[in-house]
Structure formats: C-alpha cells, structure tokens
Protein backbone atom coordinates (compact mmCIF):
# COMPACT_ATOMS: atom_id res chain seq x y z
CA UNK A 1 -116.09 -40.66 -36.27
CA UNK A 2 -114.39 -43.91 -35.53
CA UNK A 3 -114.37 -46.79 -38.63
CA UNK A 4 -114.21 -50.00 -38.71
CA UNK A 5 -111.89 -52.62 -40.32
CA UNK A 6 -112.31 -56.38 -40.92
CA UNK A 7 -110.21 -58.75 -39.55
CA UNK A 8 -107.06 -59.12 -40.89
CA UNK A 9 -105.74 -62.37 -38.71
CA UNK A 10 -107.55 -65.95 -38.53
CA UNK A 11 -108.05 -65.49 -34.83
CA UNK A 12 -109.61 -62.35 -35.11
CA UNK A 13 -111.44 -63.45 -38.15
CA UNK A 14 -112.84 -66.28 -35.71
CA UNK A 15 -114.16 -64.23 -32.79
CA UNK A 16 -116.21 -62.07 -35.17
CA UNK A 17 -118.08 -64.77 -36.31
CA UNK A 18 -118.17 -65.98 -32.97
CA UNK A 19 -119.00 -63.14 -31.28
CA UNK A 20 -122.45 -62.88 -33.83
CA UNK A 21 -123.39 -66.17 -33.58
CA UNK A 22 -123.09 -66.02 -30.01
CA UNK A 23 -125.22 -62.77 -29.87
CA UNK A 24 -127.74 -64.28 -32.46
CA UNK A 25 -128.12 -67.43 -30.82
CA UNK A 26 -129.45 -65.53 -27.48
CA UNK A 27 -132.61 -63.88 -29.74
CA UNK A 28 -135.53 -65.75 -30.91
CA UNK A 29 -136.53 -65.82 -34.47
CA UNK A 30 -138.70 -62.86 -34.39
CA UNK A 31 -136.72 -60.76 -32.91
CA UNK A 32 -133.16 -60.96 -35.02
CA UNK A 33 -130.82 -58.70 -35.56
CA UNK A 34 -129.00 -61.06 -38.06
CA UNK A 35 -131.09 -62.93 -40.22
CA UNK A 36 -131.94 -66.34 -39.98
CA UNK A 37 -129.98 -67.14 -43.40
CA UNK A 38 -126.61 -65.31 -42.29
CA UNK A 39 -126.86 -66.52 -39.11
CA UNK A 40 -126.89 -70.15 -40.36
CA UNK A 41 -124.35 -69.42 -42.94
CA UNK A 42 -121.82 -67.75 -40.05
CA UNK A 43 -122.68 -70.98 -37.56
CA UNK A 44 -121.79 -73.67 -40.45
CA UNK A 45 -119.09 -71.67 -41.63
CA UNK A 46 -117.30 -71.01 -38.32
CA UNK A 47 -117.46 -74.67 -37.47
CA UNK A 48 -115.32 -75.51 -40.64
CA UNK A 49 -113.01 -72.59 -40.12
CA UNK A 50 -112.20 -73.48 -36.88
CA UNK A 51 -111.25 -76.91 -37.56
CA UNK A 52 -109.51 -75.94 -40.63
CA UNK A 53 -107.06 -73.76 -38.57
CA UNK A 54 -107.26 -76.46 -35.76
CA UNK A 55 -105.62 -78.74 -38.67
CA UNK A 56 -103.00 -76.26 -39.61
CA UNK A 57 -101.73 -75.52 -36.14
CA UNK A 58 -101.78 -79.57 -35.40
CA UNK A 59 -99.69 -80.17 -39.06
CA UNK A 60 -97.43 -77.14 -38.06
CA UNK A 61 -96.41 -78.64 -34.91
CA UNK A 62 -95.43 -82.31 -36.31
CA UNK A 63 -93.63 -80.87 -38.12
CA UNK A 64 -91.75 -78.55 -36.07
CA UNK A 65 -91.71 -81.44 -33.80
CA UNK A 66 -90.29 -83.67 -36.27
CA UNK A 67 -87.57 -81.02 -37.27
CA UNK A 68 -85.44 -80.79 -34.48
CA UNK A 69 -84.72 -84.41 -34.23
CA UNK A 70 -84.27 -84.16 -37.88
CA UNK A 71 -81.82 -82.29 -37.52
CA UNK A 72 -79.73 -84.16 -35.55
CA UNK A 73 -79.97 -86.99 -37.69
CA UNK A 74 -78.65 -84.25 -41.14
CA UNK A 75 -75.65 -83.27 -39.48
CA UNK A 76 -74.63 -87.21 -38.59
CA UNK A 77 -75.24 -87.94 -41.88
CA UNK A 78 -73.53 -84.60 -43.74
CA UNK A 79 -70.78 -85.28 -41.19
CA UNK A 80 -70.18 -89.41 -42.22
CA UNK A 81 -70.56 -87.98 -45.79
CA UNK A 82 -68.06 -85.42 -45.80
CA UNK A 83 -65.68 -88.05 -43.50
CA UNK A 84 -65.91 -90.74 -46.06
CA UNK A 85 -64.96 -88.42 -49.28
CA UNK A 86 -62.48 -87.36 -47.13
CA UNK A 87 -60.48 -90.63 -46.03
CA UNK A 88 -61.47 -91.65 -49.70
CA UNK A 89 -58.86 -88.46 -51.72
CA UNK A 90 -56.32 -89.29 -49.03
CA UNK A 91 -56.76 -93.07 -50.21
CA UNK A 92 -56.04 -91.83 -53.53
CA UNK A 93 -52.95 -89.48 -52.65
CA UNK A 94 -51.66 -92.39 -51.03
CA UNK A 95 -52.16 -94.23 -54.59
CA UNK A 96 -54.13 -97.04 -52.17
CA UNK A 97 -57.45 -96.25 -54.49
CA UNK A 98 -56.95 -95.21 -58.36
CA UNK A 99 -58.09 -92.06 -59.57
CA UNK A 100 -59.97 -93.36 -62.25
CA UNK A 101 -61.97 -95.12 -59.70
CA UNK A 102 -63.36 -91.47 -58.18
CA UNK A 103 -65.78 -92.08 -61.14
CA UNK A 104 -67.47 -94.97 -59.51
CA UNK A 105 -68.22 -91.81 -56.82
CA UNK A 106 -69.45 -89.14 -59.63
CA UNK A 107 -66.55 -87.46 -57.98
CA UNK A 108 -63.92 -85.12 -60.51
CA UNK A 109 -61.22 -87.39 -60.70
CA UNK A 110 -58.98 -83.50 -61.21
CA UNK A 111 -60.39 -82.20 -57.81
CA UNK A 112 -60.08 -83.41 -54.06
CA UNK A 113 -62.65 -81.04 -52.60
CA UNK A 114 -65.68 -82.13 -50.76
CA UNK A 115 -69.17 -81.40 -52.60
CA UNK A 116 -70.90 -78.68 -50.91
CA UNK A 117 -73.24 -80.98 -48.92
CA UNK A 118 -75.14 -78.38 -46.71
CA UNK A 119 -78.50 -78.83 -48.23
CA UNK A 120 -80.33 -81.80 -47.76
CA UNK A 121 -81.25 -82.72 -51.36
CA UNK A 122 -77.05 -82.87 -51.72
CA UNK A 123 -76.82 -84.77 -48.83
CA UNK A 124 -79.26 -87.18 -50.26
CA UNK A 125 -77.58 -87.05 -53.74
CA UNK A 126 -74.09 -87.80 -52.80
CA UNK A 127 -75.29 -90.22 -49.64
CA UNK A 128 -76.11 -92.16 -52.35
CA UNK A 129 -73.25 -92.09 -54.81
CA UNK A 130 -70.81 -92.61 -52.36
CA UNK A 131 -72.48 -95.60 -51.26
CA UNK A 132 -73.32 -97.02 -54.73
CA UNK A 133 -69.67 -96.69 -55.97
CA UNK A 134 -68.20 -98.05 -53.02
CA UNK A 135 -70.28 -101.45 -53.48
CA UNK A 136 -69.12 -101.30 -57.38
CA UNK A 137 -65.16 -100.27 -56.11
CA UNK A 138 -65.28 -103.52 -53.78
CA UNK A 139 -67.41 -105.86 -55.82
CA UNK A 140 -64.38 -105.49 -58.55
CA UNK A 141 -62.09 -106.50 -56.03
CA UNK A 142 -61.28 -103.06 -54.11
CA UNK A 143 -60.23 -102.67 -50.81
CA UNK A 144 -63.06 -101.25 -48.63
CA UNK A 145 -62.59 -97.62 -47.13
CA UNK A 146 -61.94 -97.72 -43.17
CA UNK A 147 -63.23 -95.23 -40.35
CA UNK A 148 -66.02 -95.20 -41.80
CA UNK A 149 -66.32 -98.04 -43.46
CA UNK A 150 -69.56 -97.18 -45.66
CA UNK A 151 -71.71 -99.45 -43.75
CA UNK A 152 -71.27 -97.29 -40.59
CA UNK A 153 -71.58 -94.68 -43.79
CA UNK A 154 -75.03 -96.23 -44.73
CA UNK A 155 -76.52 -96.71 -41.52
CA UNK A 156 -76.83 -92.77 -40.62
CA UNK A 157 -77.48 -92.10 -44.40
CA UNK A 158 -80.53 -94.57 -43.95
CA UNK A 159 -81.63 -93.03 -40.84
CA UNK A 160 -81.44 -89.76 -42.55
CA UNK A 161 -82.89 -90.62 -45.49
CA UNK A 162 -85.99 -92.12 -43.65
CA UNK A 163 -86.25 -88.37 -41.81
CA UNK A 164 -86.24 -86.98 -44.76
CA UNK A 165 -88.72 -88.05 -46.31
CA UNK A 166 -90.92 -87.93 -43.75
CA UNK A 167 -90.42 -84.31 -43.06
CA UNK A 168 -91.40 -84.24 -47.04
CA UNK A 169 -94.80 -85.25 -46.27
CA UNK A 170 -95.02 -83.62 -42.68
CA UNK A 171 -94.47 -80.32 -45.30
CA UNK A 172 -96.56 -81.12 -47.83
CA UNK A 173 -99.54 -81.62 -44.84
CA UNK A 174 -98.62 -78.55 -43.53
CA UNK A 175 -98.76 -76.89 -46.68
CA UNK A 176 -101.94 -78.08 -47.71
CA UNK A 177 -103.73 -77.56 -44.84
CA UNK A 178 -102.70 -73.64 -45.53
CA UNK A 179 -103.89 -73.28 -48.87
CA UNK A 180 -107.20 -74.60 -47.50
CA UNK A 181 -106.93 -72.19 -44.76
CA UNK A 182 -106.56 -69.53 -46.93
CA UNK A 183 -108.99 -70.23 -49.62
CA UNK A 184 -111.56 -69.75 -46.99
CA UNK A 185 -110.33 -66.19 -45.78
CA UNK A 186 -112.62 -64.07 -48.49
CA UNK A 187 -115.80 -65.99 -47.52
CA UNK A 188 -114.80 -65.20 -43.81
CA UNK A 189 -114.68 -61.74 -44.68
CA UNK A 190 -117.87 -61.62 -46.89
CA UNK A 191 -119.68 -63.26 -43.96
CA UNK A 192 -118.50 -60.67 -41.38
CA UNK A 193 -119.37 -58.32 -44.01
CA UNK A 194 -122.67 -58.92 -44.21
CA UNK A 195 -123.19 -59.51 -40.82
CA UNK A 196 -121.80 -55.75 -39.57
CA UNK A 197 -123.85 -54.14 -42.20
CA UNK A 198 -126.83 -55.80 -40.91
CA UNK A 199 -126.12 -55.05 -37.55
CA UNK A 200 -125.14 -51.16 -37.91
CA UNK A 201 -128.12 -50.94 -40.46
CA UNK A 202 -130.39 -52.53 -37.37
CA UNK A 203 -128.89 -50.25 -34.72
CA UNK A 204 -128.44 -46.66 -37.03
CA UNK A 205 -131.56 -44.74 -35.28
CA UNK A 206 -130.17 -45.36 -32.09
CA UNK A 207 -128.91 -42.78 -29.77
CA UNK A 208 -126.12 -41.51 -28.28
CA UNK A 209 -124.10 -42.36 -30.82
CA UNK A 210 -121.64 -44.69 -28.49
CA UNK A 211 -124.40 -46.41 -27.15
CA UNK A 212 -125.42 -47.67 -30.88
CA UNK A 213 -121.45 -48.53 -30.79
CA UNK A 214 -121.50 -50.65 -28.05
CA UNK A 215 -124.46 -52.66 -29.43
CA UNK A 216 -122.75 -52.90 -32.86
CA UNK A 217 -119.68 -54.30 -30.77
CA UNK A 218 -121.15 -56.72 -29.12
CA UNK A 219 -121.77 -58.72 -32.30
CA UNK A 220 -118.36 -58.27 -32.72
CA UNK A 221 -117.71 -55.11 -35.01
CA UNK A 222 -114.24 -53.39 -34.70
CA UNK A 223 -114.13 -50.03 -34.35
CA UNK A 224 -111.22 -47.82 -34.56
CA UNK A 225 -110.50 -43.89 -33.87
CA UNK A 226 -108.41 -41.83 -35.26
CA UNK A 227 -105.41 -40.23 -33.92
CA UNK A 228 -107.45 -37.28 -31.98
CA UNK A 229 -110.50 -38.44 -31.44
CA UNK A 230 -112.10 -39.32 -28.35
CA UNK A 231 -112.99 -42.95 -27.22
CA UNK A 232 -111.57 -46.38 -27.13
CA UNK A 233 -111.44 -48.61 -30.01
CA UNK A 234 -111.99 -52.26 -29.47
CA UNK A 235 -108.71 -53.53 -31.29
CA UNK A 236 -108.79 -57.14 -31.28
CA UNK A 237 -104.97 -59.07 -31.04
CA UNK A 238 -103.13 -59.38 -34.18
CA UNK A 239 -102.11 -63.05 -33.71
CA UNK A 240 -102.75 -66.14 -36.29
C-alpha cells in the first residue's frame, strides 16, 4: 500500500494547502469534503504563508544583491588597509616615524606584520585605528604617511564602512523574516494534517482502491510507493 508524507519544503507545503482550498472552494457548503472551519483556517493561513515566504525570498535577494558590490568595496578597503600599515613599518625602519609612535596605531611596537585583516569586523577595527592614530601622529606635529595618504585611506574605509553596515541590517531582515517563516511550518503541517485525514476519512468506502487515491490527490495528498509496488506516486519538487 502506498503512504503518504507531509511536506517537507515551503513550496510543497504551499501547494497542499492550495491544492484543498482550491478543491474546496469548487463545492458548496452542503456538499464539503473539508469542513467549513478548516477550510477557512487553510484559506487565511495560506494567504499569510505565502507572503511570509514572498518576504523572505525578496530580503534574500537584497541582500545577495547588495553583497557582490560589497564586496568590491571590502577588498579596496582591506587592500588601502594593509598598504598603509605597510608604507607605515617601512617609515619606521627608515627611523622617518618612531616606534613608540606604532602605539598611536594599537600596533606592537616589537612586530612589523600586518594584522590579519580578512574578516570584516578586523577590517572595521583596524580601518579605524589606523585612521585615528594617524590624525593624533600629525596633530603632534608628524609627518603624514604618503601613497596613501590616510585620506585616500579614509575615503574607501568610509565607503566600506557605510556597506557594511548596511549589509548588517540587509542580514538581520533576512534573518528575521526566516524565523517567522519557520515558526509557521508546524501550523502548516497541522493544517494539512487535518485536512488529508478529512479527506481520506471522506473518500475510505470508495472503490477501486486507486480511484479513492486519485480523489484524495486532488486535494493535494502525497502518496508514495514503496520500492516494489505498483503505481506512481505523486512526489511533489523538493525546492524552498
């Protein structure tokens, strides 16, 4: 005998209730399969799952969108960085900048390697020390790094920076609007639920047996066979 399975994908979870509302909305009230209570719950409740995952998809693709030329604008920034801490220990091998001042930085005055800078929250963190202590360095009478000088320095750490943040919140959407998404997966599947045992309860007497399947299906039950058995299951897509 073939069995069935709920939904285990949005999409599919979607065109199961659609599928029974569809079917119920073509009977008049005396002659349901589903009842009038399910039936209203599935119709209200498909509306708000659909534009729940309508949401997600739209906040997933800002920010996907806004990725790529975020990108960009990381490596110019990691790569100004990187340039200026660079030009700023050969300043001080050439004993044109004092060690001491690598403090103004937060950079080991004992070391002359670059901070690892390939995640963004170091990028921002040392964007910004750099940047701070070569203001203090030059407001004490310092003479300003060259190529880059830290305005051309500041200028693709601001652009960054700006990015940044707003891929922050383009996250944050995007992760909201899955949580919501997926706090309203078990009433999905308690709706379906109740809807297939209604419909298999309404169709049980009826004969041949895939006959009663096909009516079953059409209110969108999934049925499956079994390695061996004869028929074809209706196995929805597995995509989100």
């Amino acid at each position: 005998m073939p069995y069935r399975r709920l939904p285990n994908t949005d999409q599919a979870r979607i065109r199961a209730l659609k599928s029974a509302v569809d079917k119920g909305n073509m009977w008049n009230m005396y002659n349901l399969v589903i009842s009038l209570k399910t039936l209203s719950e599935a119709r209200n409740f498909l509306t708000k799952f659909q534009a729940a995952q309508s949401y997600y998809r739209d906040c997933y693709a800002n920010q996907a969108k806004g990725s790529r030329k975020h990108l960009a604008n990381v490596k110019m920034a990691r790569l100004y960085v990187s340039h200026f801490i660079q030009v700023l220990n050969l300043s001080v091998l050439r004993s044109e900048v004092k060690v001491s001042h690598k403090e103004m930085y937060g950079l080991p005055t004992d070391s002359f390697n670059v901070p690892d800078l390939m995640s963004e929250s170091s990028i921002v963190e040392w964007g910004s020390k750099i940047i701070n202590g070569e203001m203090q360095r030059i407001s004490q009478g310092g003479i300003p790094i060259y190529n880059p000088t830290i305005a051309k320095v500041k200028v693709h750490y601001d652009i960054f920076l700006e990015g940044y943040e707003r891929q922050k919140n383009l996250q944050a959407l995007t992760s909201r609007s899955l949580d919501n998404l997926a706090s309203m997966r078990q009433r999905a599947d308690e709706i379906i639920l109740d809807i297939w045992n209604q419909v298999e309860e309404r169709y049980e007497q009826l004969q041949p047996n895939e006959e009663r399947l096909d009516k079953c299906r059409e209110y969108g039950v999934v049925y499956y066979y079994r390695v061996g058995e004869k028929g074809i299951g209706n196995i929805p897509d597995e995509d989100n």
